[in-house]
Protein backbone atom coordinates (compact mmCIF):
# COMPACT_ATOMS: atom_id res chain seq x y z
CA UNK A 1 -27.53 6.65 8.51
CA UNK A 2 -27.67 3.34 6.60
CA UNK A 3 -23.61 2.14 6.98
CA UNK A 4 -22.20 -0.57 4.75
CA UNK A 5 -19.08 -2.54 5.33
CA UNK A 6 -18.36 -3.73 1.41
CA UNK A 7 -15.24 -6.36 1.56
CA UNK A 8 -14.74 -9.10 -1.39
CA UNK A 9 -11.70 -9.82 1.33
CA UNK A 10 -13.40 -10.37 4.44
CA UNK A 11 -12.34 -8.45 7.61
CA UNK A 12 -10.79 -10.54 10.62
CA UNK A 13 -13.90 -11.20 13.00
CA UNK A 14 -12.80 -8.80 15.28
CA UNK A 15 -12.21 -6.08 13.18
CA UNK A 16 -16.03 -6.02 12.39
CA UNK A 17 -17.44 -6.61 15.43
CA UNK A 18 -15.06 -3.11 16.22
CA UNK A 19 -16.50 -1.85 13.90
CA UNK A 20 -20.55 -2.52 14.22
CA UNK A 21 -19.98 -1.55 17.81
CA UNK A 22 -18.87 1.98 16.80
CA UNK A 23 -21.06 3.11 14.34
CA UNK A 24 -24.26 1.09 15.98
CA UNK A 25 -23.23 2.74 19.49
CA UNK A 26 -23.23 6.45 17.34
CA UNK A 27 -27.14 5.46 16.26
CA UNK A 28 -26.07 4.49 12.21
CA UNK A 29 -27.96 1.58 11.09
CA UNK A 30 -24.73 -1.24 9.76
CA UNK A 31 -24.93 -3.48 7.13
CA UNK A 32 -22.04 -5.64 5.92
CA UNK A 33 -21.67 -7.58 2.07
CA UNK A 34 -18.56 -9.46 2.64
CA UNK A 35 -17.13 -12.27 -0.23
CA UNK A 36 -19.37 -11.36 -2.58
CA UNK A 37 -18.21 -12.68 -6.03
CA UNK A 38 -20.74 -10.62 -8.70
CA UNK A 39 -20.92 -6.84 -9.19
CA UNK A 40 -24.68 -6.64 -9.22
CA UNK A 41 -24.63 -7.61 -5.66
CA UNK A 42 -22.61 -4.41 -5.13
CA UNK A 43 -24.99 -2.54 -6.82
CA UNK A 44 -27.77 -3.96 -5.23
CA UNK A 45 -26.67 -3.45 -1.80
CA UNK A 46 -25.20 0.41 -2.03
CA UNK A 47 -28.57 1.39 -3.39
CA UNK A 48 -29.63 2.72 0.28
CA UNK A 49 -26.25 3.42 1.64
CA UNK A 50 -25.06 6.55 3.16
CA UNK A 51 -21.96 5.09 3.99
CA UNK A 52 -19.73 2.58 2.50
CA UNK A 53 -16.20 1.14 4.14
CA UNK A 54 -13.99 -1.06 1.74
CA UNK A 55 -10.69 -1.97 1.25
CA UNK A 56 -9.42 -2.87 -2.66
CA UNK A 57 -13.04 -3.35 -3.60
CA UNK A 58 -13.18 -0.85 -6.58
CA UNK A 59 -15.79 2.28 -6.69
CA UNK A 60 -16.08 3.64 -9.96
CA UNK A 61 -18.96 5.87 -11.55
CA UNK A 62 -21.18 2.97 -11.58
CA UNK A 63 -21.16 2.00 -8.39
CA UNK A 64 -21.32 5.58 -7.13
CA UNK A 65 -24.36 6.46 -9.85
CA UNK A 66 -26.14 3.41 -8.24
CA UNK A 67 -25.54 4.61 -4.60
CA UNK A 68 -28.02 8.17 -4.34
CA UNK A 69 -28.09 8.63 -1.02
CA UNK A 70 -24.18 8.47 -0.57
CA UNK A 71 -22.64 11.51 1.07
CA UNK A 72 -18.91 9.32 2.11
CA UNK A 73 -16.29 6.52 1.33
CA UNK A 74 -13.69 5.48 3.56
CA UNK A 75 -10.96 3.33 2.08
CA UNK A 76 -9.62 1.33 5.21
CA UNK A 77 -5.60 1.69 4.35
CA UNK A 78 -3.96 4.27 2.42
CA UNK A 79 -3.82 3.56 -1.20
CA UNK A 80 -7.27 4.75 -2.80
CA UNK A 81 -7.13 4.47 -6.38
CA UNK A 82 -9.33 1.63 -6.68
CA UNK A 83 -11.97 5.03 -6.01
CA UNK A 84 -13.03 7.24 -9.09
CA UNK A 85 -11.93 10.34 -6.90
CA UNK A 86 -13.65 12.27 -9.97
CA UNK A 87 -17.43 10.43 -10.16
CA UNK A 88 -17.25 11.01 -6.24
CA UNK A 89 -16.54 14.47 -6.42
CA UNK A 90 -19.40 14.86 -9.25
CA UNK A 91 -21.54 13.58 -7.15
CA UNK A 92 -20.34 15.21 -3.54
CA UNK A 93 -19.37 12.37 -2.25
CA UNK A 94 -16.63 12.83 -0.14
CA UNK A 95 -13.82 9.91 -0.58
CA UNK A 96 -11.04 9.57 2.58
CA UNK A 97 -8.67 6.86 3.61
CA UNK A 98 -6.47 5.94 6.84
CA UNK A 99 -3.39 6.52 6.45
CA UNK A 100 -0.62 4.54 8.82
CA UNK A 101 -3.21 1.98 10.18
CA UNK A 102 -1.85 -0.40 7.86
CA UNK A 103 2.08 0.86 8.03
CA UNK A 104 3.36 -1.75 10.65
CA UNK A 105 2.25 -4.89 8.77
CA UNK A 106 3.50 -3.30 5.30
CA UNK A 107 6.62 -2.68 6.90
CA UNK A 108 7.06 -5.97 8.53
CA UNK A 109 6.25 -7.75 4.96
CA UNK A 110 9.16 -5.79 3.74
CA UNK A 111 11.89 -6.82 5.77
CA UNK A 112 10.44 -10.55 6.06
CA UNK A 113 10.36 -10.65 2.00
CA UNK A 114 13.82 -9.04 2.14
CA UNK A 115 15.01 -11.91 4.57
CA UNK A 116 13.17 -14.85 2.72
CA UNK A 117 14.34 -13.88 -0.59
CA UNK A 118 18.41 -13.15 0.67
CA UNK A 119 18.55 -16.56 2.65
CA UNK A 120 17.13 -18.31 -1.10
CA UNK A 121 13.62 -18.66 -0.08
CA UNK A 122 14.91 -20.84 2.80
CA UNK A 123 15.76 -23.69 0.33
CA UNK A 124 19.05 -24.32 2.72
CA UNK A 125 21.48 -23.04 0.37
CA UNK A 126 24.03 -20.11 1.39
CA UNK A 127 22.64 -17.11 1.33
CA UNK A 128 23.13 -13.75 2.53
CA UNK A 129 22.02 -11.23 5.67
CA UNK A 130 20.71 -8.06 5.65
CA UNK A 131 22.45 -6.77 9.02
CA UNK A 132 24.87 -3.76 7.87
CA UNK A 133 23.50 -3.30 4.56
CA UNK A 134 22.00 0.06 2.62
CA UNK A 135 18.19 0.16 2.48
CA UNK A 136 16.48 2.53 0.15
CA UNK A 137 13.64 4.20 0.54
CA UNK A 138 11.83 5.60 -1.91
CA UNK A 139 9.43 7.99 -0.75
CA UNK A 140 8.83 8.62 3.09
CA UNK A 141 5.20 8.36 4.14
CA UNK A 142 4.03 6.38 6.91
CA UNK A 143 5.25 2.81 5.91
CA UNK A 144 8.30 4.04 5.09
CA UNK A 145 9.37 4.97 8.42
CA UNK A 146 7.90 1.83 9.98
CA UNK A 147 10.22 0.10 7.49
CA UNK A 148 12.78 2.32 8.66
CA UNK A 149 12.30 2.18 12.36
CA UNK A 150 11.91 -1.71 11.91
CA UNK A 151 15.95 -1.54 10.12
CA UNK A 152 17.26 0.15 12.44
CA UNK A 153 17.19 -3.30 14.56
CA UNK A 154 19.24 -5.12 12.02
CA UNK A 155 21.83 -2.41 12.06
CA UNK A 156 21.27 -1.17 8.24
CA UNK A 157 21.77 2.30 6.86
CA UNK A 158 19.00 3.55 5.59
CA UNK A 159 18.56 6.00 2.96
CA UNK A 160 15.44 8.51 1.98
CA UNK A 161 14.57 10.25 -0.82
CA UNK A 162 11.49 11.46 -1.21
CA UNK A 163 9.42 13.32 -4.52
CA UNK A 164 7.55 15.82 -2.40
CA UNK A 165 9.34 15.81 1.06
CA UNK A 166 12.56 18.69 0.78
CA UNK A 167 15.48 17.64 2.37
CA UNK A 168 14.70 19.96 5.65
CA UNK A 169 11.60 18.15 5.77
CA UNK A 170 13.53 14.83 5.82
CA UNK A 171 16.25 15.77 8.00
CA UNK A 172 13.19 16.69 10.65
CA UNK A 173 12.59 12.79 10.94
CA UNK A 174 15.58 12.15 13.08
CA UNK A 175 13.85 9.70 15.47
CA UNK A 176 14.36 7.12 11.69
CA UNK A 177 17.77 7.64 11.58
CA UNK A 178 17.55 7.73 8.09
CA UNK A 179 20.15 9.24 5.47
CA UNK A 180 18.69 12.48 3.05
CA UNK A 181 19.76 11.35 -0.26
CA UNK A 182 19.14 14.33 -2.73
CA UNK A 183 17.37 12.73 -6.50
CA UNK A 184 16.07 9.21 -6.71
CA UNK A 185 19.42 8.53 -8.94
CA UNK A 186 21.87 8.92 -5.66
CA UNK A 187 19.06 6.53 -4.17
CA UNK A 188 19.49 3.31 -6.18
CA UNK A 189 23.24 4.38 -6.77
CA UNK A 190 23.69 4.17 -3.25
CA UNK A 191 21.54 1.26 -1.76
CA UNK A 192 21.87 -2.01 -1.86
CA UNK A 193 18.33 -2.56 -1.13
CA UNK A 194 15.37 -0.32 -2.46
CA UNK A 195 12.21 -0.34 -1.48
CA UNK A 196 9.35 1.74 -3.57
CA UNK A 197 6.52 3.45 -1.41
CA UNK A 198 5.20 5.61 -3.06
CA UNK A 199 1.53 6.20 -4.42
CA UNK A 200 -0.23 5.13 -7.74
CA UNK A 201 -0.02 8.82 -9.65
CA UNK A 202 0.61 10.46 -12.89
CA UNK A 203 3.94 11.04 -11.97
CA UNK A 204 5.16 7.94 -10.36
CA UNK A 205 3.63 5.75 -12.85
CA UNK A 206 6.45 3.78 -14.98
CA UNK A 207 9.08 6.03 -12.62
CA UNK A 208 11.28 2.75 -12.10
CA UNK A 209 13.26 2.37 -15.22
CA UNK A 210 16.17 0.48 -17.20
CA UNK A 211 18.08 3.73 -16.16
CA UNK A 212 17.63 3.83 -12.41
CA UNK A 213 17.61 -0.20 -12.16
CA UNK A 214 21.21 -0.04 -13.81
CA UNK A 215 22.50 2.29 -11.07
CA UNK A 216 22.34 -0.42 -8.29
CA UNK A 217 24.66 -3.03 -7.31
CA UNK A 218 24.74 -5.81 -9.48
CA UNK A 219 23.99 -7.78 -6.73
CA UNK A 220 20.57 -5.10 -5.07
CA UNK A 221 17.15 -6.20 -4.88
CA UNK A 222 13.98 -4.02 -6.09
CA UNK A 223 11.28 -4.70 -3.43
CA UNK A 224 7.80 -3.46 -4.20
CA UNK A 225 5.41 -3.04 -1.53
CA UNK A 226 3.21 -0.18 -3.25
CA UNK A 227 1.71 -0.40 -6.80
CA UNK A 228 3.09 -2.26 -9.53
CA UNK A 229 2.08 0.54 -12.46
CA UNK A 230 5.29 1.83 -10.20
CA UNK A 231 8.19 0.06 -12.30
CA UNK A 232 8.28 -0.88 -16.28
CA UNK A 233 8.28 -4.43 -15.93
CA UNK A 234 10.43 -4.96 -19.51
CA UNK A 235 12.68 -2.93 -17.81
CA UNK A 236 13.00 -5.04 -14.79
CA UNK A 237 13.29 -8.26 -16.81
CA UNK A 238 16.14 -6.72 -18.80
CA UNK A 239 18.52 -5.83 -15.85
CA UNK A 240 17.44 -9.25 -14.17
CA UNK A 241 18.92 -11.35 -17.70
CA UNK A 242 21.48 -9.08 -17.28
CA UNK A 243 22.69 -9.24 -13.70
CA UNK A 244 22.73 -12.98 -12.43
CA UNK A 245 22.43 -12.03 -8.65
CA UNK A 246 19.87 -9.13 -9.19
CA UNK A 247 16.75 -9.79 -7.29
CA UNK A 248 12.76 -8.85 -7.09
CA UNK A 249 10.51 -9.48 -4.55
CA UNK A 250 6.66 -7.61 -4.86
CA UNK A 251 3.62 -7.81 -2.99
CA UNK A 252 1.77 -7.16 -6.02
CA UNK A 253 1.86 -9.83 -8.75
CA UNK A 254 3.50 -8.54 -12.33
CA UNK A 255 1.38 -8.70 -15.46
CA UNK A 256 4.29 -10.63 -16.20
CA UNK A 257 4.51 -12.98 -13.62
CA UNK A 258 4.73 -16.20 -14.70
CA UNK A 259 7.65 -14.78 -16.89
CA UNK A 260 9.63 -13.88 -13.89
CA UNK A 261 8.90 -16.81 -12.40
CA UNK A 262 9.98 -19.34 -14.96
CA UNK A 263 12.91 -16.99 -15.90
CA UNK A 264 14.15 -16.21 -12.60
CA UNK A 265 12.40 -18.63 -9.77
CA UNK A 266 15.20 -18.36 -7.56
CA UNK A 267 15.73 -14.20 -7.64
CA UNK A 268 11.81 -13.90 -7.88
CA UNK A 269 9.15 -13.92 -5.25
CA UNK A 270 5.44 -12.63 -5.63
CA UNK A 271 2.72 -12.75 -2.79
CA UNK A 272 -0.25 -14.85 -3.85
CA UNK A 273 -2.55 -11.87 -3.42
CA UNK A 274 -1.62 -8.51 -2.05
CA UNK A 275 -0.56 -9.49 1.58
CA UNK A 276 0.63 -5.96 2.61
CA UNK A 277 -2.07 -5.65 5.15
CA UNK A 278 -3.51 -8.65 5.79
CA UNK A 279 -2.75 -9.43 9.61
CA UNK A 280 -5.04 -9.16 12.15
CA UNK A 281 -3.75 -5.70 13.76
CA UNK A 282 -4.20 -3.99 10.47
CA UNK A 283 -7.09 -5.00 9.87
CA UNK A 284 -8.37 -4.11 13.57
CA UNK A 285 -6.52 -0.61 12.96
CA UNK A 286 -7.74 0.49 9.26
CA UNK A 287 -11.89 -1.00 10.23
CA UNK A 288 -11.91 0.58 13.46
CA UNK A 289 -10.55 4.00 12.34
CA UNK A 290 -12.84 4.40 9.09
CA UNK A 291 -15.84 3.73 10.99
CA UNK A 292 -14.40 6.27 13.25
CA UNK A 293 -14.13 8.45 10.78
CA UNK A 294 -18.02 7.96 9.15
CA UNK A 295 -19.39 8.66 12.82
CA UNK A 296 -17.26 12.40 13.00
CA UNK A 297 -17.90 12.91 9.39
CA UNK A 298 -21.93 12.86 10.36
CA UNK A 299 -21.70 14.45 13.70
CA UNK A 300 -19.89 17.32 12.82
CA UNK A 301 -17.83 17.41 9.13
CA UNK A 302 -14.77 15.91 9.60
CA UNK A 303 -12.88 15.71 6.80
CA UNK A 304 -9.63 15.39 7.70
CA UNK A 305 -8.72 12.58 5.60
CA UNK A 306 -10.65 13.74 2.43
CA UNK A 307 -8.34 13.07 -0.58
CA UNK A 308 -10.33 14.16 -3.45
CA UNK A 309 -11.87 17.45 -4.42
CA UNK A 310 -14.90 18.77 -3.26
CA UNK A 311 -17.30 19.92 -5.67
């Protein structure tokens, strides 16, 4: 099987040599199109492909419709909506993604944001620490309770709430240490931190509003680590104006982010580009473990990690 490693962000050098030696040693031919700046070289090279790995390189119907002999996708990370899940299932294709090989780095961009932006971007000024603190998480998936675990260290309480988790199922998590909170209200009410994780859906789309902003300390910071369709940026803008010390830190730049920058440049940090998982580890992690995942997928019809329908 024809295997192609598709990556407008290159991989670290290590991470694909991981992975050619895994699917080359399982007999898969492996083909790589990495910095490629032009669609139709996307299209060109999934023509023959039986297997593609990416990471936020987007899939939709086109690409899929110009890939026939496709049969799987493996996102290497955890968020997959840069994947028509739909045109995939049309077509059998059979879309999956690796969750928690990513979670460490995430985690550790969270608290060193957190840090950076509470000591005043380091602009040696007096600024605050996070040690005994309340951290907020909402949602509890696998970055979550690296972020979490990670806390712990600096002595913070950390509370949970989580959409689809019950409160049994949070409680369970002991080894955290974290605190059940019961509605996403009682989280930002009671946190002077909060950190969003969860994913891109119907449902959590625009789910951080004027309403829950206005229940934090005047003082809290919103840190955003997962998708920015997550929060209503107005919103966020409006409870900034409003509260002096009120700060946002994101590892995905705002449509509006040149707003919150002139606005608010002290109380306002943005990543370049999405940083969440670009270290070396993750990137060993996430390659390694999709191409793991194409060879199992072809030997016998794993599927573990399928997160779309199947036709």
């Amino acid at each position: 099987m024809k295997v192609l490693l598709v990556t407008s962000k290159p991989f670290a050098a290590q991470a694909v040599g991981g992975i050619q030696q895994i699917l080359e040693s399982a007999g898969h031919q492996f083909e790589k199109l990495e910095g490629y700046t032009d669609k139709t070289q996307l299209l060109g090279a999934v023509k023959d492909a039986n297997a593609i790995i990416i990471r936020s390189d987007v899939i939709n119907r086109e690409v899929i419709e110009a890939a026939p002999n496709l049969k799987v996708v493996v996102r290497a990370g955890a968020g997959y909506d840069n994947v028509d899940l739909d045109a995939a299932t049309s077509r059998d294709v059979c879309v999956m993604n690796t969750p928690g090989q990513n979670a460490n780095a995430v985690a550790e961009l969270v608290l060193g944001m957190l840090i950076y932006i509470q000591r005043n971007q380091f602009d040696g000024s007096v600024g605050r620490e996070i040690s005994y603190k309340t951290l907020g998480l909402y949602a509890f998936g696998n970055v979550a309770k690296m972020v979490a675990k990670i806390a712990r260290g600096f002595s913070m309480t950390v509370n949970a709430y989580s959409p689809t988790l019950s409160h049994d199922d949070l409680r369970k998590e002991g080894e955290y240490g974290v605190v059940t909170v019961y509605s996403n209200e009682e989280l930002f009410e009671k946190s002077d931190f909060v950190s969003l994780h969860m994913p891109l859906l119907p449902e959590t789309r625009n789910c951080v509003t004027y309403d829950l902003l206005s229940l934090m300390p005047r003082d809290g910071v919103l840190i955003n680590t997962a998708r920015r369709e997550l929060l209503v940026e107005e919103d966020l803008l409006r409870i900034m104006e409003e509260r002096p010390r009120f700060q946002f830190i994101t590892d995905m730049m705002p449509v509006r982010h040149e707003e919150f920058l002139s606005r608010f440049p002290k109380r306002y940090f943005s990543t370049p580009k999405k940083a969440g998982a670009q270290t070396t580890e993750a990137n060993v992690n996430a390659g390694l473990a999709a191409a793991s995942q194409i060879v199992t997928f072809f030997q016998n019809g794993d599927e573990r990690f399928r997160v779309n329908n199947k036709s």
